[in-house]
N, C-alpha and C. Protein backbone atom coordinates (compact mmCIF):
# COMPACT_ATOMS: atom_id res chain seq x y z
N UNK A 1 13.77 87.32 10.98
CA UNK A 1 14.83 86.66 10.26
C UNK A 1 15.73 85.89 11.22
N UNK A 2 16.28 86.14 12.20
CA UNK A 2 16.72 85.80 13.34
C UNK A 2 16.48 84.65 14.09
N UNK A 3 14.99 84.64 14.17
CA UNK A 3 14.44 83.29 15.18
C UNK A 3 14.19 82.42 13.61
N UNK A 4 14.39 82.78 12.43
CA UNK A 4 14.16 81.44 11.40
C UNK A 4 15.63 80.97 10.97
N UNK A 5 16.94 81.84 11.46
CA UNK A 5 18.23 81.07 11.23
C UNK A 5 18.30 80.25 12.90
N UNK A 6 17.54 80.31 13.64
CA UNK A 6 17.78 79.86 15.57
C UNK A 6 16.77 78.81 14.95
N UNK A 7 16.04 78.49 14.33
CA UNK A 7 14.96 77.53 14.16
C UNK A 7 15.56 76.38 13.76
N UNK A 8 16.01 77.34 12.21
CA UNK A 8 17.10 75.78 11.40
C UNK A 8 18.39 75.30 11.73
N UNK A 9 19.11 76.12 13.04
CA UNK A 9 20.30 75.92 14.06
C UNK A 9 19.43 74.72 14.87
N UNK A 10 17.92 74.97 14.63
CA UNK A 10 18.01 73.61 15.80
C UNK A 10 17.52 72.33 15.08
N UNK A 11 17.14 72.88 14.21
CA UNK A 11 16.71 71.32 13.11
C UNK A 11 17.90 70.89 12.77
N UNK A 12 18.71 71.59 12.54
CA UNK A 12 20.36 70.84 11.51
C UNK A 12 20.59 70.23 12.92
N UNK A 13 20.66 70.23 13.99
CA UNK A 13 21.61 70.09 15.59
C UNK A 13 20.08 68.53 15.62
N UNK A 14 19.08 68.94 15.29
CA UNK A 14 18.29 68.08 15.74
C UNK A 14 18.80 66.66 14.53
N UNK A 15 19.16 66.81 13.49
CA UNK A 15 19.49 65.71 12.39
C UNK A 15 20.72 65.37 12.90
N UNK A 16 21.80 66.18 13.50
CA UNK A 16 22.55 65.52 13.68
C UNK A 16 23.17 64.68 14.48
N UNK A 17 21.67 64.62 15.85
CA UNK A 17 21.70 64.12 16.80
C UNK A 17 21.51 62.32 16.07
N UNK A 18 20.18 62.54 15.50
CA UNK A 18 19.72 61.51 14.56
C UNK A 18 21.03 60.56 14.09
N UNK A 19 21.46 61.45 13.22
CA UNK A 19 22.63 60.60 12.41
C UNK A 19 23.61 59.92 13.42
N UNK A 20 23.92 61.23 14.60
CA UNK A 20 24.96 60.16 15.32
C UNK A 20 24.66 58.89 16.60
N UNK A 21 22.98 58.78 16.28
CA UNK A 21 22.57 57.52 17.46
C UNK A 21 22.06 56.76 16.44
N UNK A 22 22.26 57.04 14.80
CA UNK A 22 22.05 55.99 13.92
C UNK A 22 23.30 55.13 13.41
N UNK A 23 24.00 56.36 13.54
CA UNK A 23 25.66 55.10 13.37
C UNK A 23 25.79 54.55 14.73
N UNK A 24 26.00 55.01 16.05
CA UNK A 24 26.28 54.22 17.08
C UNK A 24 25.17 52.80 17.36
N UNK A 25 24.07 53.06 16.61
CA UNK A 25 23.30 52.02 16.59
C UNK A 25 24.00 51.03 15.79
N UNK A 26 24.03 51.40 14.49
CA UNK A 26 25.01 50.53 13.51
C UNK A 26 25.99 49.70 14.57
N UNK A 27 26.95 50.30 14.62
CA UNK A 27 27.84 49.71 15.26
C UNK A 27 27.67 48.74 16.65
N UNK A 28 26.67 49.26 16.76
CA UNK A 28 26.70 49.10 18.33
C UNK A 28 25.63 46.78 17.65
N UNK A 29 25.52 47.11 16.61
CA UNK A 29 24.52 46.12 15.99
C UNK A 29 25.96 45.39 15.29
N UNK A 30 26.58 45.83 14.30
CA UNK A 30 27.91 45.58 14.06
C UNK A 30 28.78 44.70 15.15
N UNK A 31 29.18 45.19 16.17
CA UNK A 31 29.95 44.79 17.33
C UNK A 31 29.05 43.36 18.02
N UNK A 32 27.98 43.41 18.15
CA UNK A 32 27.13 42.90 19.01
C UNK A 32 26.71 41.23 17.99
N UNK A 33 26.82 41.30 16.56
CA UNK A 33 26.76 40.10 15.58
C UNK A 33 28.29 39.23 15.86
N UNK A 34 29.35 40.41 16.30
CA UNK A 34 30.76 39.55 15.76
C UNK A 34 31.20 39.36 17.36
N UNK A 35 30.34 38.99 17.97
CA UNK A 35 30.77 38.29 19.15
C UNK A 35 31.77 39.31 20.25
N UNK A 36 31.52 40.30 20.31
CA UNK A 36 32.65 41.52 21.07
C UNK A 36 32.41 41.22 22.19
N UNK A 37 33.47 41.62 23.38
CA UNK A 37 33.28 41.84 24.27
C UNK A 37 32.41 42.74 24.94
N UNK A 38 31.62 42.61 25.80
CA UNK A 38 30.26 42.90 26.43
C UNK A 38 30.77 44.30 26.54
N UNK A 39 32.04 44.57 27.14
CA UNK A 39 32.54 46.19 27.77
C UNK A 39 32.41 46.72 26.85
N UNK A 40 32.51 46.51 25.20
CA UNK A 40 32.45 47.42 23.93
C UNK A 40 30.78 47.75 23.81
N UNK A 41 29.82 46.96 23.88
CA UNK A 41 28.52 47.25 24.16
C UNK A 41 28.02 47.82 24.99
N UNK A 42 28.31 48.10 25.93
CA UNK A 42 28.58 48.91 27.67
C UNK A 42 28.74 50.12 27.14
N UNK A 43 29.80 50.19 26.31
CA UNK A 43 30.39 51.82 26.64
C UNK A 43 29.76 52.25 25.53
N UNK A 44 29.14 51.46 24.61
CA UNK A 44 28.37 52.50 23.06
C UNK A 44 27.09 52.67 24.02
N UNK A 45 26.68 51.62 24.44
CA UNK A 45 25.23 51.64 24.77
C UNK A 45 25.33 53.31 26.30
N UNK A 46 26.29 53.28 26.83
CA UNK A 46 26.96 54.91 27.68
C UNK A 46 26.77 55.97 26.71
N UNK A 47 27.38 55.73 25.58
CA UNK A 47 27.86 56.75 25.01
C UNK A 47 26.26 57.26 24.34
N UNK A 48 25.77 56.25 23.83
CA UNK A 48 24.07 56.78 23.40
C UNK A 48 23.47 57.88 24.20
N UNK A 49 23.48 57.20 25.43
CA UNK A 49 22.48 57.46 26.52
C UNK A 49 22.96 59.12 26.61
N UNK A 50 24.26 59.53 26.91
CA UNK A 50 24.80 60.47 27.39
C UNK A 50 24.30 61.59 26.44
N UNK A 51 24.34 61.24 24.51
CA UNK A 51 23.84 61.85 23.95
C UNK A 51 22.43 62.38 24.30
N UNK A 52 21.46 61.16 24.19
CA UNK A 52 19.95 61.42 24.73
C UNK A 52 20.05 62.53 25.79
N UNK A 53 20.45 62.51 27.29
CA UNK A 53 20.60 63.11 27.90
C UNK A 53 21.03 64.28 27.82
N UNK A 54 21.84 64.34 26.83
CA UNK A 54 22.21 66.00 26.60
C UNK A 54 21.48 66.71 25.79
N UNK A 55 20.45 65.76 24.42
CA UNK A 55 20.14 66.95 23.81
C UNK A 55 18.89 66.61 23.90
N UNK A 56 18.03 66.04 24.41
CA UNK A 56 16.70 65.57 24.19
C UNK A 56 16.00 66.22 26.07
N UNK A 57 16.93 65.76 26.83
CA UNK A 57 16.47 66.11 28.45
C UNK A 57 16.88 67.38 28.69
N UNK A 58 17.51 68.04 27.86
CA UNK A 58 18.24 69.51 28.29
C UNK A 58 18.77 69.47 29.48
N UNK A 59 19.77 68.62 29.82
CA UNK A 59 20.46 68.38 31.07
C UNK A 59 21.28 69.71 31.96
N UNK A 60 22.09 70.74 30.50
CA UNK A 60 22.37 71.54 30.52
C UNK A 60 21.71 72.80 30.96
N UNK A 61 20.58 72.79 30.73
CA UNK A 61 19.57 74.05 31.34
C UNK A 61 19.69 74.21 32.36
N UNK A 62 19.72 73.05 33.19
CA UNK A 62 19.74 73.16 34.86
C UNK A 62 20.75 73.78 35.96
N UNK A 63 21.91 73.83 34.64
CA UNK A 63 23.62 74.39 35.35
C UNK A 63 23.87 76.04 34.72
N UNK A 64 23.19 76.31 33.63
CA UNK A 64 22.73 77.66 33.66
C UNK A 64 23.00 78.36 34.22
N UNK A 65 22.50 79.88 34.60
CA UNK A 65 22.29 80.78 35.45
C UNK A 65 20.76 81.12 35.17
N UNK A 66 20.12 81.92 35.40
CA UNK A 66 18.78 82.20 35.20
C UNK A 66 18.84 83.52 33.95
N UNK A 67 19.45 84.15 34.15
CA UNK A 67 20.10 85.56 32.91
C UNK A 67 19.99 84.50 31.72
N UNK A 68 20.74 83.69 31.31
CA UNK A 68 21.25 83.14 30.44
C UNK A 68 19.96 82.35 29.64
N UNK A 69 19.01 82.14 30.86
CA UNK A 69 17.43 81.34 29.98
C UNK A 69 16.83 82.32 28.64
């Protein structure tokens, strides 16, 4: 019962990764039609990446302890 509420903790975390590099896409498509300044595309196109990096590369695993794996 346990590892099937840790399963759907990671599917809901996995959709909501989805949803939030589908609005920053939006926007980032939004901003990028109405002529913005390049630094506003810079820092969404940061802010994506940082997501990717955190939940897709498990960036976090690495700062761990070994107990904690």
């Amino acid at each position: 019962m346990k590892t099937s509420s840790k399963a759907m903790s990671e599917v809901r975390r996995g959709v909501v990764v989805f949803i939030v590099l589908a609005v920053l896409t939006g926007i980032e498509y939004y901003v990028g039609i109405h002529e913005a300044p390049s630094v506003i595309l810079w820092a969404i196109a940061l802010l994506k990446a940082a997501v990717v990096i955190q939940f897709y590369m498990h960036l976090m695993r690495i700062f761990r302890s070994q107990e904690e794996h």
